[in-house]
PDB file of N, CA and C in Angstrom:
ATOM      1  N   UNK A   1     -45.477 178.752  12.244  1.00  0.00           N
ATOM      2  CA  UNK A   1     -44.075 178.783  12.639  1.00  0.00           C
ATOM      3  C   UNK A   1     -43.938 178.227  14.050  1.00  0.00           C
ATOM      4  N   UNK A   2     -42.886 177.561  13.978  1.00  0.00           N
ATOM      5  CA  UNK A   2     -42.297 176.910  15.785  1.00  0.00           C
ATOM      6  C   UNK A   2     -42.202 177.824  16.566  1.00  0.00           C
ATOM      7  N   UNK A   3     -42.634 177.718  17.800  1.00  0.00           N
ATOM      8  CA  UNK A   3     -42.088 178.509  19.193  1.00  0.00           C
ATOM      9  C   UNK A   3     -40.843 178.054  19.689  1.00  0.00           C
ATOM     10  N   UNK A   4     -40.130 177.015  19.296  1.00  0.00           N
ATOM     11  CA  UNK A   4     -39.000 176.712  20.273  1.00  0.00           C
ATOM     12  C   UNK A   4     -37.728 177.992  19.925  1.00  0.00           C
ATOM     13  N   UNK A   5     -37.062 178.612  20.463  1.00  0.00           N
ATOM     14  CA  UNK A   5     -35.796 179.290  20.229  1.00  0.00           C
ATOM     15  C   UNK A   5     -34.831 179.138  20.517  1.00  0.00           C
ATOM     16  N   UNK A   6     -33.775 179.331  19.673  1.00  0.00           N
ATOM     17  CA  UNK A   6     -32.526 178.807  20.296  1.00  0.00           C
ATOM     18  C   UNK A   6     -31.721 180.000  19.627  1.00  0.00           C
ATOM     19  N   UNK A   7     -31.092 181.347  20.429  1.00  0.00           N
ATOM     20  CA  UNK A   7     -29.916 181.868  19.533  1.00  0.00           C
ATOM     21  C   UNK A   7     -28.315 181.207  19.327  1.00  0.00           C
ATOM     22  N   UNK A   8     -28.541 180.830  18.088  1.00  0.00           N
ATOM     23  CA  UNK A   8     -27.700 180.342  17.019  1.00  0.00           C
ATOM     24  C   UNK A   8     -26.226 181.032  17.652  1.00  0.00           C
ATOM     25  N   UNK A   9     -26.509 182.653  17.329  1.00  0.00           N
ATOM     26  CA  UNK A   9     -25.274 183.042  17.885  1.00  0.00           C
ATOM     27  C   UNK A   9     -24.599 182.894  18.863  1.00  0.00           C
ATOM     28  N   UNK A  10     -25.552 183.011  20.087  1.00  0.00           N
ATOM     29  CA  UNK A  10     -24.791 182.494  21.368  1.00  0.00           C
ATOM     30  C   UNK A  10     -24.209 181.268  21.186  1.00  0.00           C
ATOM     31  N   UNK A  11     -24.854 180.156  21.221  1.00  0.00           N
ATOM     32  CA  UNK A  11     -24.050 178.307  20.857  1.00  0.00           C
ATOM     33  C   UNK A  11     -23.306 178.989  20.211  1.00  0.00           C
ATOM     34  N   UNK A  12     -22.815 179.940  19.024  1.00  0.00           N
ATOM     35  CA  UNK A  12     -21.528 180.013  18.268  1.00  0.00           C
ATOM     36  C   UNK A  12     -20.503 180.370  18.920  1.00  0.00           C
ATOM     37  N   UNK A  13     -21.050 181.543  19.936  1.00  0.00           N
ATOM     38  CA  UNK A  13     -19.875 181.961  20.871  1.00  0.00           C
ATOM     39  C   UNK A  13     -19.332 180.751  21.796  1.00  0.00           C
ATOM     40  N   UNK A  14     -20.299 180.246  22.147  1.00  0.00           N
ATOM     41  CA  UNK A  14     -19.743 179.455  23.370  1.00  0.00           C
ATOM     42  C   UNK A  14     -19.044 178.327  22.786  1.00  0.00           C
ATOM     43  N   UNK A  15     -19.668 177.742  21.945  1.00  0.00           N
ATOM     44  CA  UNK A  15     -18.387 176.708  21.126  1.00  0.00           C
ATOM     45  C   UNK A  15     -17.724 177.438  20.529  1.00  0.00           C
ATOM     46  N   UNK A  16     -16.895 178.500  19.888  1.00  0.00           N
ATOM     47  CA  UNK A  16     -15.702 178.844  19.675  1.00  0.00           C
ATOM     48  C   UNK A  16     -14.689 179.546  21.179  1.00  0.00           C
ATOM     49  N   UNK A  17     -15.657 179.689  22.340  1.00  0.00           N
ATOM     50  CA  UNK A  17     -15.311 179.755  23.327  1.00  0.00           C
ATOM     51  C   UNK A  17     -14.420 178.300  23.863  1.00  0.00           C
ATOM     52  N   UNK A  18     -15.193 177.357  24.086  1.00  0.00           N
ATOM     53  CA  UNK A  18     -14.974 176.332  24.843  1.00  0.00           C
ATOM     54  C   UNK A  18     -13.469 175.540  23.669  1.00  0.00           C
ATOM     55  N   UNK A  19     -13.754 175.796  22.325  1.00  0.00           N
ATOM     56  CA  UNK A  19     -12.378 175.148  21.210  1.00  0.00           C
ATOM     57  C   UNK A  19     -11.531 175.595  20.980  1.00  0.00           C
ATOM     58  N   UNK A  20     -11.517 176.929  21.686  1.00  0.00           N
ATOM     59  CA  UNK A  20     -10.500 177.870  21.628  1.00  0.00           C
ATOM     60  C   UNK A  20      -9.825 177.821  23.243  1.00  0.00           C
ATOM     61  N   UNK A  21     -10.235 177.089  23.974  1.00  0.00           N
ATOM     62  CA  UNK A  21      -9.746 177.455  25.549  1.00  0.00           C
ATOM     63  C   UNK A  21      -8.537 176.813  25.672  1.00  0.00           C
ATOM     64  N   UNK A  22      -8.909 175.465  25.384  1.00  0.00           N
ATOM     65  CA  UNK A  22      -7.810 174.760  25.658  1.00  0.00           C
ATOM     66  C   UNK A  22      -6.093 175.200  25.191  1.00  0.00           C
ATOM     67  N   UNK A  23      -6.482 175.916  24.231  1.00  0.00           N
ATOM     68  CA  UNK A  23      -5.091 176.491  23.439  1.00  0.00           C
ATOM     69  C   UNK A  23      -4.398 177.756  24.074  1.00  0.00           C
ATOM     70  N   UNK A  24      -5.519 178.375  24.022  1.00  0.00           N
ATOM     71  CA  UNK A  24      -5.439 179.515  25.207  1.00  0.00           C
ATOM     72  C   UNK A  24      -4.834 178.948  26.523  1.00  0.00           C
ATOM     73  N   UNK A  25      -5.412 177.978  27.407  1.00  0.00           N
ATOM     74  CA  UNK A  25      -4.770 177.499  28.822  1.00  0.00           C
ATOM     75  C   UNK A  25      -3.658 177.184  28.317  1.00  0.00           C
ATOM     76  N   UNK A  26      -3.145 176.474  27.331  1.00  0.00           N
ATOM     77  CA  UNK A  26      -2.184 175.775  27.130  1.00  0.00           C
ATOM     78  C   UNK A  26      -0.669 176.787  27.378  1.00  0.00           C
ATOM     79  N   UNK A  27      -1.102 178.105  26.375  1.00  0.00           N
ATOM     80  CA  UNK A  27      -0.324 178.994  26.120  1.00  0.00           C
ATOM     81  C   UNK A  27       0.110 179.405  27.689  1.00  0.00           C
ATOM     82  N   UNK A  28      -1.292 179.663  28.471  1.00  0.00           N
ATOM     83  CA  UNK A  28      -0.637 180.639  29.545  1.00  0.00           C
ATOM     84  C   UNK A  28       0.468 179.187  30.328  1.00  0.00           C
ATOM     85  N   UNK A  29       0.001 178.361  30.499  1.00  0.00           N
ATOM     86  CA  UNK A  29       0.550 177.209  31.241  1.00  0.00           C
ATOM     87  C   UNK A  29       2.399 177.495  30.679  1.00  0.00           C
ATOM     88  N   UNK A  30       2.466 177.090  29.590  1.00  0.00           N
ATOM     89  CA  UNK A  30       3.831 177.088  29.157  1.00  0.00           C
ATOM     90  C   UNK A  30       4.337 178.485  29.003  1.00  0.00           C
ATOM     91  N   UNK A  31       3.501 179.684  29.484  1.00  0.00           N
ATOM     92  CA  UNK A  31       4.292 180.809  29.482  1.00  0.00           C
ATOM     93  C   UNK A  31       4.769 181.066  31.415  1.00  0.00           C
ATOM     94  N   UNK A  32       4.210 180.294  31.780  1.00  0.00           N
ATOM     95  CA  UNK A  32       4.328 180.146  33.146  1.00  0.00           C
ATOM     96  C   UNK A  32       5.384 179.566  33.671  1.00  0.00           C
ATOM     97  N   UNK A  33       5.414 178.278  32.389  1.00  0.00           N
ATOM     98  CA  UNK A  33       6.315 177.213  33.184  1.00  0.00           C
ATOM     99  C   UNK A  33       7.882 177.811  32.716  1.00  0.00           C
ATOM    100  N   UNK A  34       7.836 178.629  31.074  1.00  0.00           N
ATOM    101  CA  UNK A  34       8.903 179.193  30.674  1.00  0.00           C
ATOM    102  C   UNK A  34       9.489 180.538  31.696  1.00  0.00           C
ATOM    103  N   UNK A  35       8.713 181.032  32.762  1.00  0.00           N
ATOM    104  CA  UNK A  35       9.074 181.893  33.628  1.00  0.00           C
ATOM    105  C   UNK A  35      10.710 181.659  33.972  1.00  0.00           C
ATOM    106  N   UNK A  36      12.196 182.988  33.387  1.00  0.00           N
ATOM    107  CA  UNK A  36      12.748 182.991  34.039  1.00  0.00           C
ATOM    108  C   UNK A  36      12.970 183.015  35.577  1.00  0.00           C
ATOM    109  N   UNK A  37      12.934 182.218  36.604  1.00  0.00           N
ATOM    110  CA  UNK A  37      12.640 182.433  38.028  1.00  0.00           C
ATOM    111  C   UNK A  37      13.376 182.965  38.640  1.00  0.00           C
ATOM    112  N   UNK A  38      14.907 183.095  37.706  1.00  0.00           N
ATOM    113  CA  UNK A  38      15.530 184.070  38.179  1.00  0.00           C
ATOM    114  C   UNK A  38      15.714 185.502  38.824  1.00  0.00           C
ATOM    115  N   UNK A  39      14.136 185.871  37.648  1.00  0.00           N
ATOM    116  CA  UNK A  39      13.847 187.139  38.408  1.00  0.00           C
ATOM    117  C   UNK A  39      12.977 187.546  39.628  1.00  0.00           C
ATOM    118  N   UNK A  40      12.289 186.133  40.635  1.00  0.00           N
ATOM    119  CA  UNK A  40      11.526 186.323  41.419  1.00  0.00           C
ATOM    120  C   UNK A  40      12.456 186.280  42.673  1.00  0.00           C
ATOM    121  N   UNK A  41      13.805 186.132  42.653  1.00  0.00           N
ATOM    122  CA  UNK A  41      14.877 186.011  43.641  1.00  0.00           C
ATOM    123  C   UNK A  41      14.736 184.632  44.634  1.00  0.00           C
ATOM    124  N   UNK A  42      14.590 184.756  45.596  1.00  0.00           N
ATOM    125  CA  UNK A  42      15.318 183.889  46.020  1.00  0.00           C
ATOM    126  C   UNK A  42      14.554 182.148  45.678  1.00  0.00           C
ATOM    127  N   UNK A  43      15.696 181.470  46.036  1.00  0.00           N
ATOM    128  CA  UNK A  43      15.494 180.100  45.648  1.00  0.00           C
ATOM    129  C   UNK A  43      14.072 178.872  45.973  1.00  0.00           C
ATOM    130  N   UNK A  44      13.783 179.331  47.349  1.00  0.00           N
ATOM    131  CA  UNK A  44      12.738 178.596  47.716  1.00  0.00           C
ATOM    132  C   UNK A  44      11.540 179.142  46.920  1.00  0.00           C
ATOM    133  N   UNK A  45      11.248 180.762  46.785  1.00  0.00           N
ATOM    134  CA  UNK A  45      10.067 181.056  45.864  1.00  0.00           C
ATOM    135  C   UNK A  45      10.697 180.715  44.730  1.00  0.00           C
ATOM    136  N   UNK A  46      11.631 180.570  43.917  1.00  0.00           N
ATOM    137  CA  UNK A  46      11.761 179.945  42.428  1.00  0.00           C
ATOM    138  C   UNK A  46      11.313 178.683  42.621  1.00  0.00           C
ATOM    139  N   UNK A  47      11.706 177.683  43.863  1.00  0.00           N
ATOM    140  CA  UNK A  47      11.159 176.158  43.455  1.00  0.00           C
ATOM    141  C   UNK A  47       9.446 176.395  43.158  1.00  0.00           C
ATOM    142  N   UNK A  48       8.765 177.084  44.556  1.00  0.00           N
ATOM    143  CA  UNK A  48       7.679 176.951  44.504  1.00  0.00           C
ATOM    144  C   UNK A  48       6.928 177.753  42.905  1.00  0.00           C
ATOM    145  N   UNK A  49       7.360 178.796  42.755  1.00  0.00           N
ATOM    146  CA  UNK A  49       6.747 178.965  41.255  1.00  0.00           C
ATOM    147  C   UNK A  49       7.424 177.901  39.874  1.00  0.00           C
ATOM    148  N   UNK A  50       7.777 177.010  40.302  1.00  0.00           N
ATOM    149  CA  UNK A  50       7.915 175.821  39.403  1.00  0.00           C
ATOM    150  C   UNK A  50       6.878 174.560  39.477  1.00  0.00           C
ATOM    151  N   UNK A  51       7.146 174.542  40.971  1.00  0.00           N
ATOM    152  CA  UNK A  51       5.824 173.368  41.549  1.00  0.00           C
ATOM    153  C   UNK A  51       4.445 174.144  41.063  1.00  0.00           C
ATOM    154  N   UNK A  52       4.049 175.675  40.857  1.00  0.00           N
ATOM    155  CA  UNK A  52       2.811 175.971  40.624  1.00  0.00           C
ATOM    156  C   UNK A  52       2.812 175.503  39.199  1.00  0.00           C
ATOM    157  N   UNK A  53       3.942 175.961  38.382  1.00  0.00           N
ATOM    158  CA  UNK A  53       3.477 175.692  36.697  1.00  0.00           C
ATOM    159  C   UNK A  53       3.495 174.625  36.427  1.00  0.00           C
ATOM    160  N   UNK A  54       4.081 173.632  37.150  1.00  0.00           N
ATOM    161  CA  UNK A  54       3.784 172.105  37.082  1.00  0.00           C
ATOM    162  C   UNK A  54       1.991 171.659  37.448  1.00  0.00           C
ATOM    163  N   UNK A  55       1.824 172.068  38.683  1.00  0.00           N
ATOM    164  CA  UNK A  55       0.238 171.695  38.577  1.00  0.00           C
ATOM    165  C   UNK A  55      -0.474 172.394  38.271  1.00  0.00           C
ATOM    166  N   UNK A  56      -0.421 173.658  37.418  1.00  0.00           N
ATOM    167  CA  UNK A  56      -1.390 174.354  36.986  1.00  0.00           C
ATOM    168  C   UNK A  56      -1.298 173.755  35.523  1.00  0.00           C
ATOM    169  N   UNK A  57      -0.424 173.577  35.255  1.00  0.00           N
ATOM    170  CA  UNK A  57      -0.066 172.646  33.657  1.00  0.00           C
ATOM    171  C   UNK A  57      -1.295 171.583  33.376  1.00  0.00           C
ATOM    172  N   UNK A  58      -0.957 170.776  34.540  1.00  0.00           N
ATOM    173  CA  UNK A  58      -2.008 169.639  34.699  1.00  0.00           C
ATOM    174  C   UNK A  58      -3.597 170.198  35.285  1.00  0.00           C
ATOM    175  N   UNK A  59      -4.188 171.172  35.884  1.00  0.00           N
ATOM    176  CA  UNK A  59      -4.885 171.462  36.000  1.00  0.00           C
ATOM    177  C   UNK A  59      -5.325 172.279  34.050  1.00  0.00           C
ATOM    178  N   UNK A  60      -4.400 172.738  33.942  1.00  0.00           N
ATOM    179  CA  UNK A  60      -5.012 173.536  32.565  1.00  0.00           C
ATOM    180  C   UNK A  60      -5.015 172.398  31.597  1.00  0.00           C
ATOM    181  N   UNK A  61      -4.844 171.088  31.356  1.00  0.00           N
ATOM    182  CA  UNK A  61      -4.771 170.393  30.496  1.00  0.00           C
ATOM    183  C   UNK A  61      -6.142 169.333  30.464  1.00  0.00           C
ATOM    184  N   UNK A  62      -6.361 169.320  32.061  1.00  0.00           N
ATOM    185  CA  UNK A  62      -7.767 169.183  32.264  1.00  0.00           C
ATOM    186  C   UNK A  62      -9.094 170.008  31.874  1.00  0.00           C
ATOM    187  N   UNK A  63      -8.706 171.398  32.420  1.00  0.00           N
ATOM    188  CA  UNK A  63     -10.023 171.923  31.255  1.00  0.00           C
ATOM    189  C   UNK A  63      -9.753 171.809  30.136  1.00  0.00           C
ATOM    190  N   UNK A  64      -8.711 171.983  29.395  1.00  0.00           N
ATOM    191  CA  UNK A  64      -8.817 172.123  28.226  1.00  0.00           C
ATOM    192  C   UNK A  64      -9.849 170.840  27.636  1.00  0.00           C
ATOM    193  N   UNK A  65      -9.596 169.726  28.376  1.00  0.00           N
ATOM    194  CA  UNK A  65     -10.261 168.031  28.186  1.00  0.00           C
ATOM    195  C   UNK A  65     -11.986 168.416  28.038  1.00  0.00           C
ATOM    196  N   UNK A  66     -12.143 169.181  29.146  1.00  0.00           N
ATOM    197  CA  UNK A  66     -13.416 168.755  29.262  1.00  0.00           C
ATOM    198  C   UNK A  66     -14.149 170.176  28.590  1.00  0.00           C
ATOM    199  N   UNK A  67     -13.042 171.299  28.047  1.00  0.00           N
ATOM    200  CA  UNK A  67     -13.924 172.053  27.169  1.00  0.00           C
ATOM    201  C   UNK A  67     -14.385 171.439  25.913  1.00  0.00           C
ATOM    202  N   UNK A  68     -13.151 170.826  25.987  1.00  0.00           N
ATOM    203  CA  UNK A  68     -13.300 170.331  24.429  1.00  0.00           C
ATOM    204  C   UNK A  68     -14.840 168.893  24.243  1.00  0.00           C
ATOM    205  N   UNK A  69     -15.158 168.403  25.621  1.00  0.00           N
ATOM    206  CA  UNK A  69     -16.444 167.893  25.604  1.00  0.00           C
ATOM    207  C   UNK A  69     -17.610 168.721  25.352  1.00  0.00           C
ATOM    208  N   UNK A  70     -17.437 169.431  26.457  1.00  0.00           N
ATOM    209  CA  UNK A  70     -18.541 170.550  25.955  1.00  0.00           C
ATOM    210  C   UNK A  70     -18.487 171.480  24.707  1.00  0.00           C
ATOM    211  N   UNK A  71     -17.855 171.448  24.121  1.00  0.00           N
ATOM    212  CA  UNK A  71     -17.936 172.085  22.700  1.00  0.00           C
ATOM    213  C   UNK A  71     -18.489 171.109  22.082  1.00  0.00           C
ATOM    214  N   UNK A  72     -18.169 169.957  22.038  1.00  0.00           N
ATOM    215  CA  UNK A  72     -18.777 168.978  20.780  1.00  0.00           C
ATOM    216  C   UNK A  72     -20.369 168.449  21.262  1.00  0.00           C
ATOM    217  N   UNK A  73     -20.775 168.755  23.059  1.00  0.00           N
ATOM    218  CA  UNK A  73     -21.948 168.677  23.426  1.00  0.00           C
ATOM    219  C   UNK A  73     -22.738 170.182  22.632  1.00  0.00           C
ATOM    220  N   UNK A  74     -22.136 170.787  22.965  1.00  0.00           N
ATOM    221  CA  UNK A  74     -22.621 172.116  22.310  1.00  0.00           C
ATOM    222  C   UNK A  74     -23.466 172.492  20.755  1.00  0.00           C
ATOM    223  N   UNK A  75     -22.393 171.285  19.919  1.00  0.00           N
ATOM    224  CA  UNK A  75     -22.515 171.540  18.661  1.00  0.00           C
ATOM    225  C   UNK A  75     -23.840 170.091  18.410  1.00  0.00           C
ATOM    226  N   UNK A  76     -24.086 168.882  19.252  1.00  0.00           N
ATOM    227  CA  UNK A  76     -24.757 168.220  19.010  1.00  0.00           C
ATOM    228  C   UNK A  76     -26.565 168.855  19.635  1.00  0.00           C
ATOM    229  N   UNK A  77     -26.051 170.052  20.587  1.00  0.00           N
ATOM    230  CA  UNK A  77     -27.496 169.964  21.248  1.00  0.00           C
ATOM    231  C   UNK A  77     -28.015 171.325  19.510  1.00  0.00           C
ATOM    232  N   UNK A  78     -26.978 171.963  18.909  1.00  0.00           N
ATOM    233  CA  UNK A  78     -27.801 172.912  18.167  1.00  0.00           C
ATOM    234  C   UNK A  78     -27.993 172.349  17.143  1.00  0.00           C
ATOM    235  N   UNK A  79     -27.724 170.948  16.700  1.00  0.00           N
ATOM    236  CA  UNK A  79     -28.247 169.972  15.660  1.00  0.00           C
ATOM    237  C   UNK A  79     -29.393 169.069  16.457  1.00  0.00           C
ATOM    238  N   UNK A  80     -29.584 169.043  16.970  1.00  0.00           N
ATOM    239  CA  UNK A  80     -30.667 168.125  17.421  1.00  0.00           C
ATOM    240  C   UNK A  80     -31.345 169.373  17.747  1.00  0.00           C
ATOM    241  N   UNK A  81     -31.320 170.577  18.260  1.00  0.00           N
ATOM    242  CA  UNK A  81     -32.452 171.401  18.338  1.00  0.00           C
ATOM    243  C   UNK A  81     -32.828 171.710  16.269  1.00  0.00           C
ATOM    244  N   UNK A  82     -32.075 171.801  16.019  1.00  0.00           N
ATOM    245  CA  UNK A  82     -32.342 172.330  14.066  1.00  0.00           C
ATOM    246  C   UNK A  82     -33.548 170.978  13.901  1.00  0.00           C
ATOM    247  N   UNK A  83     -33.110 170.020  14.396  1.00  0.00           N
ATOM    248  CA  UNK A  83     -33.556 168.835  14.068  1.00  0.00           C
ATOM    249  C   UNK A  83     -35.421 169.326  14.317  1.00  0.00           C
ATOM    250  N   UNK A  84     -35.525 168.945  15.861  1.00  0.00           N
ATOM    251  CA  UNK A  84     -36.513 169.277  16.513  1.00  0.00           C
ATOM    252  C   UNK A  84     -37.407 170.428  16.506  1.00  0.00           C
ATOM    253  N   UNK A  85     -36.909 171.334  15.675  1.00  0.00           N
ATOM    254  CA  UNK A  85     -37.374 172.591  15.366  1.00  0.00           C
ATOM    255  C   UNK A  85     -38.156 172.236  13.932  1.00  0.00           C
ATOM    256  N   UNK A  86     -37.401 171.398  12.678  1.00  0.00           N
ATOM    257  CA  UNK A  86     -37.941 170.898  11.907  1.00  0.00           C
ATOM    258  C   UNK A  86     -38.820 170.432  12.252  1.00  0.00           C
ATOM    259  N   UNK A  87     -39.127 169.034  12.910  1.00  0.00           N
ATOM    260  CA  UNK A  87     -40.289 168.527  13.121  1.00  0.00           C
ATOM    261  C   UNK A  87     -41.341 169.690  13.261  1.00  0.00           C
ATOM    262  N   UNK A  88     -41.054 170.222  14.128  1.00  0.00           N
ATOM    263  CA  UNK A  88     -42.290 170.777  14.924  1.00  0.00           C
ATOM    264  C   UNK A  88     -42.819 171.532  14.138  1.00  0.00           C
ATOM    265  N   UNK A  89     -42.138 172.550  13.414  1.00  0.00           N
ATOM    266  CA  UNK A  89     -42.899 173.181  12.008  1.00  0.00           C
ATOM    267  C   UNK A  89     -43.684 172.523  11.482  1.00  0.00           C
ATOM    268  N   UNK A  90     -42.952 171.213  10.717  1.00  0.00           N
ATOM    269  CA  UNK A  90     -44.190 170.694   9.889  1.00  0.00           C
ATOM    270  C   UNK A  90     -44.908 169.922  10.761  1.00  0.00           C
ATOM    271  N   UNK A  91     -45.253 169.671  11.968  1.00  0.00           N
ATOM    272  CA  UNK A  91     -46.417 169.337  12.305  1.00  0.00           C
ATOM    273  C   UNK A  91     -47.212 170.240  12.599  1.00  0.00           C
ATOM    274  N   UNK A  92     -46.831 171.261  12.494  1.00  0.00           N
ATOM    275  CA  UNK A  92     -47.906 172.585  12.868  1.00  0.00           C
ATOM    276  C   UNK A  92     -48.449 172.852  11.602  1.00  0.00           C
ATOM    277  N   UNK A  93     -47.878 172.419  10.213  1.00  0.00           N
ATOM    278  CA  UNK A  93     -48.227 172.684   9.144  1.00  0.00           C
ATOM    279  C   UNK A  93     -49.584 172.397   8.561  1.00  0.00           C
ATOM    280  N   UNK A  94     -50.652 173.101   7.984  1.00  0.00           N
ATOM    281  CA  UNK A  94     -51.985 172.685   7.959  1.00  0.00           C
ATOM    282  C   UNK A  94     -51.663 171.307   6.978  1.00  0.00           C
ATOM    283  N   UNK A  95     -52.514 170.091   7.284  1.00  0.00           N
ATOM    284  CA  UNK A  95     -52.749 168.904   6.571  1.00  0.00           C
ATOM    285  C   UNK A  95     -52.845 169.680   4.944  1.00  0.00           C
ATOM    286  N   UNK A  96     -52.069 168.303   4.190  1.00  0.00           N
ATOM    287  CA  UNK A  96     -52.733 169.175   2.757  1.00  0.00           C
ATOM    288  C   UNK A  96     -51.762 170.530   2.238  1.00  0.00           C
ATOM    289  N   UNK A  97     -51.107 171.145   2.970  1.00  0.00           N
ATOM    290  CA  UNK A  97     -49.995 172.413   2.153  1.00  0.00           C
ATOM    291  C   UNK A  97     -48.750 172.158   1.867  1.00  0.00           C
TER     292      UNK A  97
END
């Protein structure tokens, strides 16, 4: 049997972590930007909590970008480890079985 290990489960968490984020940021972003500002009173803090959900929008649309890289890096490194794990078995395999 191979020595290399890889828990399966963790890579599962972390790619349903990283494909699930972006949706998640997305949500809080537009629950931010939907903020009545009415209720934070006066006018200059309403602009500025508008200017935040504006660039946090664009900041959250960016991770969401680059989770979504690392999820699909995620899912290629636990196929190329399945891969590499194959090999290595059967070369450990006695000649002949």
């Amino acid at each position: 049997m191979a020595d290399l290990k890889i828990k399966g489960d963790v890579l599962d968490e972390l790619f349903h972590t990283f494909t699930t984020m972006a949706k998640r940021l997305d949500y809080a972003a537009r629950s931010m930007k939907g903020t009545d500002t009415d209720v934070v009173g006066a006018w200059m803090l309403m602009r500025e909590l508008q200017d935040f959900a504006e660039s946090w929008e664009y900041g959250i649309e960016q991770l969401g970008e680059h989770a979504d890289g690392a999820a699909k890096m995620l899912r290629k490194i636990a196929t190329d480890f399945d891969g590499l794990e194959k090999e290595l078995e059967a070369a450990l395999q006695p000649k002949g079985s």
